[in-house]
N, C-alpha and C. Protein backbone atom coordinates (compact mmCIF):
# COMPACT_ATOMS: atom_id res chain seq x y z
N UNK A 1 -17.38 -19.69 -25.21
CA UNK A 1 -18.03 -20.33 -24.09
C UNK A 1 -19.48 -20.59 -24.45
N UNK A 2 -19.95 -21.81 -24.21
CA UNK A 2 -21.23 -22.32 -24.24
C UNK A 2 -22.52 -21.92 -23.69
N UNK A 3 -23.57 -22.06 -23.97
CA UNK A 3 -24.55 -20.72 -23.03
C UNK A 3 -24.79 -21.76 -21.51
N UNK A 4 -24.34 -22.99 -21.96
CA UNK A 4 -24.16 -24.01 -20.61
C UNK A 4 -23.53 -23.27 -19.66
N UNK A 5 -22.33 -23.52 -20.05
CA UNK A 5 -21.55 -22.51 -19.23
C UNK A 5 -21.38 -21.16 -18.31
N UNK A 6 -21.82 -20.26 -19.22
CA UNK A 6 -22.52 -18.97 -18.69
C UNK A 6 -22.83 -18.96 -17.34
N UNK A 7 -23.79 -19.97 -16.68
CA UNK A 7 -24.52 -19.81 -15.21
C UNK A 7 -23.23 -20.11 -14.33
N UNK A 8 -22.08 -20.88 -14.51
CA UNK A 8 -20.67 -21.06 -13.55
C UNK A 8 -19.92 -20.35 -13.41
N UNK A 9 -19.97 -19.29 -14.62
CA UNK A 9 -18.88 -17.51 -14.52
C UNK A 9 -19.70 -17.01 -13.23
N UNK A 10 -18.58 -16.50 -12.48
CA UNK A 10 -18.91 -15.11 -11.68
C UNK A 10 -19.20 -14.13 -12.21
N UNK A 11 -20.09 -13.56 -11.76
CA UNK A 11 -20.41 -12.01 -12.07
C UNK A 11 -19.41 -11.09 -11.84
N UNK A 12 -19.33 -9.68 -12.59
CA UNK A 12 -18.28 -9.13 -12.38
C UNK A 12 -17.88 -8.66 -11.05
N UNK A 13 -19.02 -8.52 -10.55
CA UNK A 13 -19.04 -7.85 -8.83
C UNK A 13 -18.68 -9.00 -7.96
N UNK A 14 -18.66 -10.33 -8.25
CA UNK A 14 -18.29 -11.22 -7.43
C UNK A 14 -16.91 -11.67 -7.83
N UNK A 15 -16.21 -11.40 -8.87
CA UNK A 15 -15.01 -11.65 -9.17
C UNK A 15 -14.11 -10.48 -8.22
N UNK A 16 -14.55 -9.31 -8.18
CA UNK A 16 -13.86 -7.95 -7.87
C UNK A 16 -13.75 -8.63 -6.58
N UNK A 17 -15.13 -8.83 -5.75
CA UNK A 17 -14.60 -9.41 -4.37
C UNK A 17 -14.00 -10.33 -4.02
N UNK A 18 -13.92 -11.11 -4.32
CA UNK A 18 -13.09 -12.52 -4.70
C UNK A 18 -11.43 -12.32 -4.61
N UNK A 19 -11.06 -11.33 -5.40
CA UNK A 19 -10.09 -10.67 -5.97
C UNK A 19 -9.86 -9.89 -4.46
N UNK A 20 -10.56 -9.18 -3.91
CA UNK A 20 -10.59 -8.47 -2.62
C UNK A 20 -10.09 -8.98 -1.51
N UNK A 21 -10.77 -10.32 -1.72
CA UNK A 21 -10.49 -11.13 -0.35
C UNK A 21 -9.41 -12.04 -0.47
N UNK A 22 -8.68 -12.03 -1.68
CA UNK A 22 -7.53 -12.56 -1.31
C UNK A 22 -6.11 -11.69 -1.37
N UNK A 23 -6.59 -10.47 -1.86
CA UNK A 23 -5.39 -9.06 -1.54
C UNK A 23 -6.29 -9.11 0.28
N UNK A 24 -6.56 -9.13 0.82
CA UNK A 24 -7.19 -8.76 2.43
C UNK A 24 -6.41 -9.64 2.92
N UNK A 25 -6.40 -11.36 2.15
CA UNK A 25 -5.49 -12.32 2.79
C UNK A 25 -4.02 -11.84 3.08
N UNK A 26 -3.43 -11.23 2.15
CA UNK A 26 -2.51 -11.27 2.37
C UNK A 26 -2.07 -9.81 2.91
N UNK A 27 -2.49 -8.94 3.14
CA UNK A 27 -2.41 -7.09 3.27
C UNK A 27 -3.30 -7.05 4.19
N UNK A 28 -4.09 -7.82 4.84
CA UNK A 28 -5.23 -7.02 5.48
C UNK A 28 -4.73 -7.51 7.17
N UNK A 29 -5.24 -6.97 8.07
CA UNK A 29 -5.18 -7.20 9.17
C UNK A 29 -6.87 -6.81 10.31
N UNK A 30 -7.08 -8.30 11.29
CA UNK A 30 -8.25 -7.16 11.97
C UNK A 30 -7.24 -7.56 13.18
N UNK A 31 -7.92 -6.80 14.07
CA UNK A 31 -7.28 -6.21 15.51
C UNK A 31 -8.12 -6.04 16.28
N UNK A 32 -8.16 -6.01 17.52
CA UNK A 32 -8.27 -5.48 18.78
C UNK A 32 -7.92 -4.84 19.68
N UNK A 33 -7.87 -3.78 19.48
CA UNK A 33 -6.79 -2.63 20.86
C UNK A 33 -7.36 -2.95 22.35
N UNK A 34 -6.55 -2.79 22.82
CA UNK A 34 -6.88 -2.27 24.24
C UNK A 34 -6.22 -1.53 24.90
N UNK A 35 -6.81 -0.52 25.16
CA UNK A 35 -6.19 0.92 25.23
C UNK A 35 -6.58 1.18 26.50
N UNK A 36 -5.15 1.78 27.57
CA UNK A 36 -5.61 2.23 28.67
C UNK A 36 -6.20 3.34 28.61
N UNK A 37 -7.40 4.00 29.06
CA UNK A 37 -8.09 5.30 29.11
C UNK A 37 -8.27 5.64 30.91
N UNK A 38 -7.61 6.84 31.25
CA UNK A 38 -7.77 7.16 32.46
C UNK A 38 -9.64 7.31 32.98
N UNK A 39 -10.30 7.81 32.40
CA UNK A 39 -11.56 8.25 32.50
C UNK A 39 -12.55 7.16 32.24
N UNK A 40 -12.12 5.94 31.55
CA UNK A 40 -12.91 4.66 31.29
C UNK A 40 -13.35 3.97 32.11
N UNK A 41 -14.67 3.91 32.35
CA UNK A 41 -15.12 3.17 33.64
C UNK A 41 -14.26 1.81 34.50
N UNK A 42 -13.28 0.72 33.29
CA UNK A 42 -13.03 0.02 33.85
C UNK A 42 -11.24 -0.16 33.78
N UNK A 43 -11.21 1.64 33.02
CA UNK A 43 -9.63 1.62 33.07
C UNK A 43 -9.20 1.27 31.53
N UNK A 44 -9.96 0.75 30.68
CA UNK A 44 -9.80 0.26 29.31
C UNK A 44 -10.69 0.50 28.31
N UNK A 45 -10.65 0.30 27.58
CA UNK A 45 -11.07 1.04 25.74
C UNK A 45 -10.65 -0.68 25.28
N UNK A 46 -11.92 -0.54 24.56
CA UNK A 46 -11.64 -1.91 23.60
C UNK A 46 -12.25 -1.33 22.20
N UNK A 47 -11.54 -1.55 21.27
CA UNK A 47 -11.10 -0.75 19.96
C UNK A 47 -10.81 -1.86 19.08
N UNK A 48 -12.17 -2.53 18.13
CA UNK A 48 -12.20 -3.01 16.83
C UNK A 48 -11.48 -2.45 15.71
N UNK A 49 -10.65 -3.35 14.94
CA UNK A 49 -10.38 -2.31 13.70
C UNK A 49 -10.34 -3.43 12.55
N UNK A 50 -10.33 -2.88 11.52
CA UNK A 50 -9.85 -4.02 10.19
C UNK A 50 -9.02 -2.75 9.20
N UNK A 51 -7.97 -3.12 8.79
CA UNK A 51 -7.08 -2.57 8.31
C UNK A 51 -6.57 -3.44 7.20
N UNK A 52 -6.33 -2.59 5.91
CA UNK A 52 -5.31 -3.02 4.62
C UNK A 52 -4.10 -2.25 4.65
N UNK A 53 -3.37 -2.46 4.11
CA UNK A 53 -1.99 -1.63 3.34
C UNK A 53 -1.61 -2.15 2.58
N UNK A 54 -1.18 -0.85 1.79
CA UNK A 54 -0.55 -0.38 -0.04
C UNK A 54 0.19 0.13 -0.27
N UNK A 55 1.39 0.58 -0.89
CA UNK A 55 1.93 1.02 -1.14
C UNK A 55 1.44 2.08 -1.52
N UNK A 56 1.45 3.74 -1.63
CA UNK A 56 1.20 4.45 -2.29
C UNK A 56 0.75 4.20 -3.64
N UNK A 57 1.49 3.66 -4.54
CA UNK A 57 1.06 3.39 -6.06
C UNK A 57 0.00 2.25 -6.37
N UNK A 58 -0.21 1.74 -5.37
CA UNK A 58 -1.52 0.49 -5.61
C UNK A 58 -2.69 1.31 -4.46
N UNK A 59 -2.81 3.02 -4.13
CA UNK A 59 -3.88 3.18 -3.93
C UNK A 59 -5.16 2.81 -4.24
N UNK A 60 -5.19 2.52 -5.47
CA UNK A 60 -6.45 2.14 -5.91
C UNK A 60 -7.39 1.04 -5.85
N UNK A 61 -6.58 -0.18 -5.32
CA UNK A 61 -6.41 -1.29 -4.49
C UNK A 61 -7.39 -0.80 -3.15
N UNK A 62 -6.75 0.56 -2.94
CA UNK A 62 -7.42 0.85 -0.92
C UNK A 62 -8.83 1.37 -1.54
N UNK A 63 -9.11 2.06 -2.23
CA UNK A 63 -10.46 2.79 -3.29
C UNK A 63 -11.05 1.83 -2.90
N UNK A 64 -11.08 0.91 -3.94
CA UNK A 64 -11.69 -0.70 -4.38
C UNK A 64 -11.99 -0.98 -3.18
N UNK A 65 -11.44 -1.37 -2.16
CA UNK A 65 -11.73 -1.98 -0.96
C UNK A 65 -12.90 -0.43 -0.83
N UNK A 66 -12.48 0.47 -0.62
CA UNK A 66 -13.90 1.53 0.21
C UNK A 66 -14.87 1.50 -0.42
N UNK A 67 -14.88 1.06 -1.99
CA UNK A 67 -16.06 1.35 -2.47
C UNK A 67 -16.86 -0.37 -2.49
N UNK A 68 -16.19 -1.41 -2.05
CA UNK A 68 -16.88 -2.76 -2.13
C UNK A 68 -17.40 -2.37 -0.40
N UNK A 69 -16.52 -2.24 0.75
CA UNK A 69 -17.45 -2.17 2.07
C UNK A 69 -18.18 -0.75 1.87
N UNK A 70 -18.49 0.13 1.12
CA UNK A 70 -19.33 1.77 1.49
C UNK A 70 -18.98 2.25 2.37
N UNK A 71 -17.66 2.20 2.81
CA UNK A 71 -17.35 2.67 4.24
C UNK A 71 -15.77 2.67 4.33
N UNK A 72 -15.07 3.64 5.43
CA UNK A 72 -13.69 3.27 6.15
C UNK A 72 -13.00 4.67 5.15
N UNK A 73 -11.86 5.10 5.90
CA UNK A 73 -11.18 5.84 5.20
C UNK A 73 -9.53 5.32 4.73
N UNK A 74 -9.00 6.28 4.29
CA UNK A 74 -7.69 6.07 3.37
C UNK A 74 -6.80 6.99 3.81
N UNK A 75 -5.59 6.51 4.80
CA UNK A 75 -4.68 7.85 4.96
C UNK A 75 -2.95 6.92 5.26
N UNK A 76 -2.07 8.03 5.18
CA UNK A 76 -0.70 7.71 5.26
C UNK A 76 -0.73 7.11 6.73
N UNK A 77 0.15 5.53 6.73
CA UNK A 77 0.51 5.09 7.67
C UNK A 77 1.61 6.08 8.68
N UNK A 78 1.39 5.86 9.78
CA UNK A 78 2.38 6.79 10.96
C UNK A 78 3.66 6.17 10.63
N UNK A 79 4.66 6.52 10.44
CA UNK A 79 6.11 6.56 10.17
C UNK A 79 6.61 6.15 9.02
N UNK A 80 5.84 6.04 7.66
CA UNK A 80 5.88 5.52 6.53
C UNK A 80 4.59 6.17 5.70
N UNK A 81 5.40 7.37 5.24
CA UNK A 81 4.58 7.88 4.26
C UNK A 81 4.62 7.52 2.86
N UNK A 82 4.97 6.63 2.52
CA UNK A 82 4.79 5.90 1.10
C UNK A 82 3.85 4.90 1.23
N UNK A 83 3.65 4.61 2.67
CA UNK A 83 2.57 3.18 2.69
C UNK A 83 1.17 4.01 3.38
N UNK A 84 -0.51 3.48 2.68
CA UNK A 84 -1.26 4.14 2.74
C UNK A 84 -2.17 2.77 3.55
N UNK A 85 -2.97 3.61 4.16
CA UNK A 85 -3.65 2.15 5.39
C UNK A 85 -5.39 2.70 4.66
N UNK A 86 -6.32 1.84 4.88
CA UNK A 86 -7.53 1.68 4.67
C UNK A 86 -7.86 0.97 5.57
N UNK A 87 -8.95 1.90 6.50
CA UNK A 87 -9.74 1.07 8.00
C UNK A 87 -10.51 1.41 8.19
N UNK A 88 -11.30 0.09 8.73
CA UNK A 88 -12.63 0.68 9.09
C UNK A 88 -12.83 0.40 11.08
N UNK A 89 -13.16 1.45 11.19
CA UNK A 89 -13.31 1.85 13.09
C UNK A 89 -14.29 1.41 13.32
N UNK A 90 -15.58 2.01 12.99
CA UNK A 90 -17.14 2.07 13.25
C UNK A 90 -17.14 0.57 13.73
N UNK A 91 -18.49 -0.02 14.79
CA UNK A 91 -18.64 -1.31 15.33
C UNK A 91 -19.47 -1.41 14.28
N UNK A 92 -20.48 -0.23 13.91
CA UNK A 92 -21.46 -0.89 13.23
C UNK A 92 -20.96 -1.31 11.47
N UNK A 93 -20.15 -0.74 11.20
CA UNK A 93 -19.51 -1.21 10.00
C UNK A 93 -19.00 -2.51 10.00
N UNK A 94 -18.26 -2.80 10.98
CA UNK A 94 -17.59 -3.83 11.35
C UNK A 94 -18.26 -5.23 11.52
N UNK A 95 -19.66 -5.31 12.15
CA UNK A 95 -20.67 -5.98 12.09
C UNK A 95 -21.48 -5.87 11.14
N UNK A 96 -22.24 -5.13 10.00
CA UNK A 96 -22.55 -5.05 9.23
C UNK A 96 -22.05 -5.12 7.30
N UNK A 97 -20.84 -5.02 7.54
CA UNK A 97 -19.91 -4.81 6.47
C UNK A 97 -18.66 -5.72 6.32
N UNK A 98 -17.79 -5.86 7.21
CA UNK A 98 -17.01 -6.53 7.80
C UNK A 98 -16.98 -7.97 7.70
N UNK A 99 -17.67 -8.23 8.85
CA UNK A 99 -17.82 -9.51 9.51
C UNK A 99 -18.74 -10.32 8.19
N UNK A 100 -19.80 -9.60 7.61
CA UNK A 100 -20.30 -10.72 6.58
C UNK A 100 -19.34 -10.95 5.48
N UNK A 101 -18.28 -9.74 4.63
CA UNK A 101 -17.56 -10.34 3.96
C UNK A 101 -16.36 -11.13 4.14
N UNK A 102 -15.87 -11.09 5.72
CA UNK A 102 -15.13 -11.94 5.70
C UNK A 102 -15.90 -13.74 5.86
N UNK A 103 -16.81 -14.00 6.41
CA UNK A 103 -17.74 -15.26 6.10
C UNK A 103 -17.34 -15.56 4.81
N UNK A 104 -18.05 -14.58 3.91
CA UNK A 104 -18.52 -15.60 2.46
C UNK A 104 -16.85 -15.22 1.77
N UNK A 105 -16.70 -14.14 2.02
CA UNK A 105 -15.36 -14.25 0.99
C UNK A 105 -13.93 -14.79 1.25
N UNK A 106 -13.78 -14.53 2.51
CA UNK A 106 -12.10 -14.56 3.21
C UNK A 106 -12.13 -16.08 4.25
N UNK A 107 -12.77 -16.19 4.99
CA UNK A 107 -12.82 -16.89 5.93
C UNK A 107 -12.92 -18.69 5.27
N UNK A 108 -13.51 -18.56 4.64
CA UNK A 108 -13.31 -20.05 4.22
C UNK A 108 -12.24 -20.74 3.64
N UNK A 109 -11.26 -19.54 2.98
CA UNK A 109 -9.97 -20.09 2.61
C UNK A 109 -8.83 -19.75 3.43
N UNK A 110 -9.11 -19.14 4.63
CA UNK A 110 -7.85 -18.30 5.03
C UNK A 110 -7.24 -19.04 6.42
N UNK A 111 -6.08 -18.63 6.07
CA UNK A 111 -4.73 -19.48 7.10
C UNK A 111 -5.55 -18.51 8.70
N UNK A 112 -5.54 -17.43 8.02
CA UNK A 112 -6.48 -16.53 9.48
C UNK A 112 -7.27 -16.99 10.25
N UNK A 113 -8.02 -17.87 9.43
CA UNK A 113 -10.10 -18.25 10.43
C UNK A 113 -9.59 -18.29 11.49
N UNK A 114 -9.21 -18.34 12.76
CA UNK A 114 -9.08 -18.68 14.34
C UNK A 114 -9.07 -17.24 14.44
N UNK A 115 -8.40 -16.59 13.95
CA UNK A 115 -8.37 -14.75 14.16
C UNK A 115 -9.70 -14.24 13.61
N UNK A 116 -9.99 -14.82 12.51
CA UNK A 116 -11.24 -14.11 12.28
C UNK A 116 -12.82 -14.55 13.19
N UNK A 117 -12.27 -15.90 13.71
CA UNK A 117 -13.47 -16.19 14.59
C UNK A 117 -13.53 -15.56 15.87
N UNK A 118 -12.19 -15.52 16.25
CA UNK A 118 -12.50 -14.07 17.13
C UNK A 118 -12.53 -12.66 17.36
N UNK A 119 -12.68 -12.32 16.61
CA UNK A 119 -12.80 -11.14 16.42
C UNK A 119 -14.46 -11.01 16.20
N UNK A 120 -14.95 -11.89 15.29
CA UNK A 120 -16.08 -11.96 15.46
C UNK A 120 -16.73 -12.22 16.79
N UNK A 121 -16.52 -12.61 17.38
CA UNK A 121 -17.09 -13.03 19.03
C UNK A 121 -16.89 -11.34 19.35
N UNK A 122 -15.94 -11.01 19.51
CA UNK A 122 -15.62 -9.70 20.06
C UNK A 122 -16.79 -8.62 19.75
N UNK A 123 -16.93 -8.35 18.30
CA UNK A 123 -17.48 -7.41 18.11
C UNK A 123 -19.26 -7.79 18.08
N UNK A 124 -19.55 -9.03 18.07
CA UNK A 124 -20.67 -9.65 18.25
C UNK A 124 -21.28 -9.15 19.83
N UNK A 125 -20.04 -9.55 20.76
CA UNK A 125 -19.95 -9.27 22.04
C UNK A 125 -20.64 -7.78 22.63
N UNK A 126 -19.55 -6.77 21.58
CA UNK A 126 -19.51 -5.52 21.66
C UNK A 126 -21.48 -4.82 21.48
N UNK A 127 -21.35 -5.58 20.05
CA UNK A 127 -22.74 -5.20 19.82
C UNK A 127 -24.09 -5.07 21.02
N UNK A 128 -23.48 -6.16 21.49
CA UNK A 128 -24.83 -6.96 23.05
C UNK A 128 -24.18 -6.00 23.64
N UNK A 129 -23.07 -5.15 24.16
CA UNK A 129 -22.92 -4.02 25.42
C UNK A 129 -22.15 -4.89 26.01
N UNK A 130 -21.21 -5.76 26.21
CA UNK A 130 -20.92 -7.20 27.10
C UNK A 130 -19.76 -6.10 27.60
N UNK A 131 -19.42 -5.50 26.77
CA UNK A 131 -18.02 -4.34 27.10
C UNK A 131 -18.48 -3.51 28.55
N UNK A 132 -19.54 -2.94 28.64
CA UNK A 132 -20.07 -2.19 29.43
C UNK A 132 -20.08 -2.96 30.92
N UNK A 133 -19.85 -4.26 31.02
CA UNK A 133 -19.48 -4.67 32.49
C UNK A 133 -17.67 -5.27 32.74
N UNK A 134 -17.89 -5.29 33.80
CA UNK A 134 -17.07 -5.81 33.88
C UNK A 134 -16.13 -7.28 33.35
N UNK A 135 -16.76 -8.04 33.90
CA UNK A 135 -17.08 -9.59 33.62
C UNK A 135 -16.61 -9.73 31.85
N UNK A 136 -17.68 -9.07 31.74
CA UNK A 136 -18.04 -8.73 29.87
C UNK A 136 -16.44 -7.72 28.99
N UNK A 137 -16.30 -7.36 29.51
CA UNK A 137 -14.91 -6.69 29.51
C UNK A 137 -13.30 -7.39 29.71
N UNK A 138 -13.55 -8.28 30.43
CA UNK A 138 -12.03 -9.37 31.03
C UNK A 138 -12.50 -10.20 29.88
N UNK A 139 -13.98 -10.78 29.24
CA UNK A 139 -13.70 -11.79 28.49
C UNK A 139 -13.71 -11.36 27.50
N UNK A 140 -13.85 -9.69 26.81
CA UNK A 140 -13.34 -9.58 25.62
C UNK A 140 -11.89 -9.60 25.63
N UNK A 141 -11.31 -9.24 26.65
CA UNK A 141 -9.93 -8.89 26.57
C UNK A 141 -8.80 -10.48 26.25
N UNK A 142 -9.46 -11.39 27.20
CA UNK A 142 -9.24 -12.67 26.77
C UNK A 142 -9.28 -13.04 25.47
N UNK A 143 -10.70 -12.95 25.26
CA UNK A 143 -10.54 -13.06 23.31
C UNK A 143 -9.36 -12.49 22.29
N UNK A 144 -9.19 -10.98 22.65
CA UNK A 144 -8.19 -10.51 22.06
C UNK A 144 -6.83 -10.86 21.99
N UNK A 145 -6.53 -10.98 24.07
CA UNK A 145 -5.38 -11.43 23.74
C UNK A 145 -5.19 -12.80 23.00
N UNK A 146 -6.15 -13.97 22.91
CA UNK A 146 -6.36 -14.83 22.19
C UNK A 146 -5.92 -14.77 20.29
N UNK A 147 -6.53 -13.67 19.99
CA UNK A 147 -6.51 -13.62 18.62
C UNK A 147 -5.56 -13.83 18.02
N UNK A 148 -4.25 -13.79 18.08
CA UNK A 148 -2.75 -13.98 17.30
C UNK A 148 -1.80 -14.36 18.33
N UNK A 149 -1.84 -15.80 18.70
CA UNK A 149 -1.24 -16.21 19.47
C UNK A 149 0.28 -16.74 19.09
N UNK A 150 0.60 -17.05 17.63
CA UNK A 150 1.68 -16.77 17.16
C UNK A 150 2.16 -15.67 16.19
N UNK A 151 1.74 -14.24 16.45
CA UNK A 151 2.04 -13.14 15.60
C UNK A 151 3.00 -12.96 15.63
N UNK A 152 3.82 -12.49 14.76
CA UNK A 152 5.53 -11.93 14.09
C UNK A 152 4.82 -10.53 14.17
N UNK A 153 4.01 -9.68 14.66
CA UNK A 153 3.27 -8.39 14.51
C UNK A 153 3.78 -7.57 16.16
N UNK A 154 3.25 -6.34 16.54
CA UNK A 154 3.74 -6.15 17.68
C UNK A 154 3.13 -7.00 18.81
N UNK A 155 3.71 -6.35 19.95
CA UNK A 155 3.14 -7.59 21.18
C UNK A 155 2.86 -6.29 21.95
N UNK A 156 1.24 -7.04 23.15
CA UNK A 156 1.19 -5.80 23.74
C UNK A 156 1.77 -5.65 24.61
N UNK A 157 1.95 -4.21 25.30
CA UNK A 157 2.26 -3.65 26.29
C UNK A 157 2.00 -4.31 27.26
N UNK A 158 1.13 -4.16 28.00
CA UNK A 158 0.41 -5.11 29.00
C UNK A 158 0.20 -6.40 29.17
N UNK A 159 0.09 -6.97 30.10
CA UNK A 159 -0.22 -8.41 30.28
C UNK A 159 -1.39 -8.65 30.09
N UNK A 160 -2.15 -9.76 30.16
CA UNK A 160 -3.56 -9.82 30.33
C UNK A 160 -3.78 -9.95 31.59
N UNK A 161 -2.97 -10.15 32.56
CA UNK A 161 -3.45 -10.54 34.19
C UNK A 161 -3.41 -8.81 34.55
N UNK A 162 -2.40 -8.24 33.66
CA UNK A 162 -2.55 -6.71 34.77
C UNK A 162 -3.84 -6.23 34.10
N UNK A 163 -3.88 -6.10 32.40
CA UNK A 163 -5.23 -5.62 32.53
C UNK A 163 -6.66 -6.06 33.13
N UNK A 164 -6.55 -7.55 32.98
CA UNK A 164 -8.02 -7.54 33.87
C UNK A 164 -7.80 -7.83 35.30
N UNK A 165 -6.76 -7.24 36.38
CA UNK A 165 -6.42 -7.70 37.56
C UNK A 165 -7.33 -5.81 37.53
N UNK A 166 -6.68 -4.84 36.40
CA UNK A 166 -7.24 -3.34 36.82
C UNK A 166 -8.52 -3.45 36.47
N UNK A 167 -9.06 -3.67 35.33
CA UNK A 167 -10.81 -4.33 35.26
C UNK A 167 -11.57 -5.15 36.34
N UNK A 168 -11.23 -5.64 36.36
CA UNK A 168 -12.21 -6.15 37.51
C UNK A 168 -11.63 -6.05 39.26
N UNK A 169 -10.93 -5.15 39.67
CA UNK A 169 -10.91 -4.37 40.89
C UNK A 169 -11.92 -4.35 41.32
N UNK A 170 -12.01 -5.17 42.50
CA UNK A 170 -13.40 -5.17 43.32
C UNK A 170 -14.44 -5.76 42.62
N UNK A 171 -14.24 -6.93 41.84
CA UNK A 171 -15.46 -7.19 41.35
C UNK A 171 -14.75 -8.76 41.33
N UNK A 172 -16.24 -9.84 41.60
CA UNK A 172 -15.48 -11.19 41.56
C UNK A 172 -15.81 -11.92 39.87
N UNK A 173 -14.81 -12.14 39.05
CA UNK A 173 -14.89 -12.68 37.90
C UNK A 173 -15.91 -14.19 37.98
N UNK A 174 -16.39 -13.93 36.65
CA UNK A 174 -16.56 -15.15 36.01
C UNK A 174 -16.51 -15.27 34.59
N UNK A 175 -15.12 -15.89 34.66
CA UNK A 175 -15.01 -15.76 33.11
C UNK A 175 -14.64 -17.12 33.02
N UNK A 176 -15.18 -17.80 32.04
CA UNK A 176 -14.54 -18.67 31.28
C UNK A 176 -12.94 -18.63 30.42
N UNK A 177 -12.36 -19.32 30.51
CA UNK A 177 -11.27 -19.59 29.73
C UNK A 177 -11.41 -18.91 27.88
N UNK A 178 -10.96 -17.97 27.74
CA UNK A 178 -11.10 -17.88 26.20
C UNK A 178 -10.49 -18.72 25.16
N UNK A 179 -11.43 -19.28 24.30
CA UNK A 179 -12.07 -20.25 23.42
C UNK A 179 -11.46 -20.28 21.66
C-alpha cells in the first residue's frame, strides 16, 4: 500500500467498532420496558435498555462490546444458559455511550433507524425528567409502544390505552400523536 493510501485505512479502533456495529445489527436489541410498579407515582416504570446476545463460545464478542462502551455487564440469559446477554441499564450510559455510537456507527446503515430514533427521543426525554409527569410519561409510553411496530419479538402485556388510561387518572392529556 502506497503512503497515499495510508490516510483512507481505518484505524484499528475504528475498524473494531465498525465490526461492533454490525454484530449489534444483527444481535443487538434496544428496548423500552414498561413495567407496572405498585408504588410508582403514575403506576409505571419506564426502563431503557440496549442489549446483545452470544452464544456462550463467542463471549468475547460480549467483552469487546464492554470494553468499546466502558460500561454494562455480562450474564446468562433467563431460560437459556448457553446464551449470554450484555446490557447496558444506566440512562446515563445510555445517553452518553449508547446513543452516540449508535449515530456514527449503527444508525446510518441500519434496517433499525426508526427504532433507534426512538429510543433516542425516549431517553433524551428521560434525561429532561419528562418521565416525572404525567403528560411526559403517556408520551414516552407512546414512543415505546411506537418503537417496533412490526416485531416478530414479544408483544406487550398491556395495551397502550390501559396504560396511559392508569397514568394519567385524573389528569387531562396533552399528548401529541407519537412520531
Amino acid at each position: 500500500m502506497g503512503a497515499g493510501n495510508q490516510q483512507e485505512r481505518l484505524s484499528h479502533t475504528e475498524e473494531i467498532k465498525y465490526f461492533l456495529a454490525g454484530f449489534i445489527e444483527g444481535e443487538g436489541a434496544l428496548c423500552v420496558s414498561i413495567k407496572h410498579h405498585p408504588t410508582a407515582r403514575f403506576g409505571y416504570l419506564v426502563d431503557p435498555e440496549f442489549f446483545l446476545y452470544q452464544h456462550e463460545s463467542g463471549r468475547w464478542l460480549l467483552e469487546l462490546a464492554r470494553e468499546v462502551f466502558g460500561t454494562g455487564t455480562i450474564f446468562q440469559k433467563h431460560g437459556s444458559p448457553k446464551v449470554l446477554v450484555f446490557a447496558i441499564h444506566s440512562l446515563r450510559s445510555l445517553v452518553d455511550k449508547v446513543v452516540p455510537f449508535f449515530e456514527r456507527y449503527v444508525a446510518p446503515f441500519s434496517c433499525k433507524r426508526a427504532t433507534f430514533e426512538r429510543f433516542r427521543e425516549i431517553v433524551e426525554m428521560m434525561e429532561r425528567k419528562e418521565h416525572s409527569t404525567a403528560d411526559g410519561l403517556a408520551r414516552i409510553v407512546q414512543k415505546a409502544y411506537a418503537m417496533n411496530p412490526d416485531s416478530k419479538g414479544r408483544q406487550r402485556i398491556r395495551t397502550i390505552e390501559e396504560v396511559c388510561e392508569r397514568i394519567l387518572r385524573g389528569h387531562t392529556p396533552n399528548i401529541p400523536s407519537a412520531g
